[in-house]
Protein backbone atom coordinates (compact mmCIF):
# COMPACT_ATOMS: atom_id res chain seq x y z
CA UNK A 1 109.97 104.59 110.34
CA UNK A 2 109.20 106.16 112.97
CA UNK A 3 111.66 104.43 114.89
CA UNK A 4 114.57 105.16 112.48
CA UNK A 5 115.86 102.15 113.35
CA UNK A 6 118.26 100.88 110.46
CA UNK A 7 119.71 97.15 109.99
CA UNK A 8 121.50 95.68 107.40
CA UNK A 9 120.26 92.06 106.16
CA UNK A 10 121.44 89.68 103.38
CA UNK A 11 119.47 89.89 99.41
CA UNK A 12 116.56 87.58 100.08
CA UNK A 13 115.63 88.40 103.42
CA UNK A 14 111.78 88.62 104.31
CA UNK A 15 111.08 91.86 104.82
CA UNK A 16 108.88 90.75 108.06
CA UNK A 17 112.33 88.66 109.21
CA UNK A 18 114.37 91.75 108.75
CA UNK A 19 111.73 93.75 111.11
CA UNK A 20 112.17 91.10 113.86
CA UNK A 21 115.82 91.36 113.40
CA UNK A 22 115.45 95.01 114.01
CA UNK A 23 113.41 94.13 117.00
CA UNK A 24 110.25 96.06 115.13
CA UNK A 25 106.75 94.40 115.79
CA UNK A 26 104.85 93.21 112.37
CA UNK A 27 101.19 91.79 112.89
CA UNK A 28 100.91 88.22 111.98
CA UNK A 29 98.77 85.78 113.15
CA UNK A 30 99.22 82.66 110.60
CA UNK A 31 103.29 82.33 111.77
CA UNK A 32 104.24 83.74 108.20
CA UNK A 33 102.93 81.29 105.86
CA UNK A 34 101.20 83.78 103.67
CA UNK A 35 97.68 83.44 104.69
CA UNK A 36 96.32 85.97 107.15
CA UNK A 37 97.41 89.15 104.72
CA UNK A 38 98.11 91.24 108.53
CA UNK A 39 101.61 91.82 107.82
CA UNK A 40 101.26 94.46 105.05
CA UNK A 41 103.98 97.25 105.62
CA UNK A 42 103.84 100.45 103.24
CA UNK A 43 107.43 101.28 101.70
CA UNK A 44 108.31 104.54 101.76
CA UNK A 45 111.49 104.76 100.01
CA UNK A 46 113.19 101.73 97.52
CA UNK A 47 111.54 99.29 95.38
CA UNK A 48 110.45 96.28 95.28
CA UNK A 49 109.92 93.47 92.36
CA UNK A 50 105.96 93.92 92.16
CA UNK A 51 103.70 91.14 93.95
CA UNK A 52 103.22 87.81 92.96
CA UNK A 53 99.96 86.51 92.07
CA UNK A 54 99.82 84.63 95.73
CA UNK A 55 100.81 87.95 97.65
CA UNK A 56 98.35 89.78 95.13
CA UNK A 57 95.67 86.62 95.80
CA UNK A 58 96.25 86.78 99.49
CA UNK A 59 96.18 90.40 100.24
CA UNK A 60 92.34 90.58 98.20
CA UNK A 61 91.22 87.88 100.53
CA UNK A 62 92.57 89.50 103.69
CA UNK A 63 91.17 93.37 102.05
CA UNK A 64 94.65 94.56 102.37
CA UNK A 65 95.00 98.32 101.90
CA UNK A 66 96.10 99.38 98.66
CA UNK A 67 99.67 100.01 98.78
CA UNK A 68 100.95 97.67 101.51
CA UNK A 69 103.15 94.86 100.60
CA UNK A 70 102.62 91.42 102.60
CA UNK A 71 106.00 91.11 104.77
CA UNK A 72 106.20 87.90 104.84
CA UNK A 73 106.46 87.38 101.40
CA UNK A 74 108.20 90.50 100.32
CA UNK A 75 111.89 89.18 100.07
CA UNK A 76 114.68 92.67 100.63
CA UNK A 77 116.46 93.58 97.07
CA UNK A 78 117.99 96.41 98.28
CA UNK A 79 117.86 99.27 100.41
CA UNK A 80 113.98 100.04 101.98
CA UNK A 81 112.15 102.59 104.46
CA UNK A 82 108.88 101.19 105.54
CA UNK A 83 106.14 101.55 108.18
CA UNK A 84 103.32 100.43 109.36
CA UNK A 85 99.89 101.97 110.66
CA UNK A 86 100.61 100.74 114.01
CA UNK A 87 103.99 101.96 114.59
């Protein structure tokens, strides 16, 4: 959301890989390695398995919002709706 754009991806997708499939921009500046916490997406609709301690680690560092989940080390379970402030 907003662009409605939908795509389907295999279980175990990155959730900031499935936004590039679906040609949606994500902020990252460390390449995805799970260090500059910029990726953090909100989900509006599905679940998630909650963070691990390095996404939970990482996002402190970075002062992640509360509530956003770092893309790049959120892996796709099942069917999502996110965003992102910048969208």
């Amino acid at each position: 959301m907003p662009s409605d754009t939908e795509i389907a991806v295999p279980v175990g997708t990155t959730l900031l890989d499935a936004a590039a499939q679906a040609g949606v921009p994500v902020g990252s500046s460390c390449g995805a390695d799970g260090i500059c916490g910029k990726c953090g997406l909100r989900i509006l609709e599905g679940t998630l398995p909650a963070p691990s301690a390095r996404e939970d680690r990482v996002a402190q560092a970075n002062r992640v919002e509360t509530g956003l989940r770092l893309s790049c080390m959120v892996r796709v379970t099942g069917d999502l709706c996110v965003t992102a402030s910048y969208w």
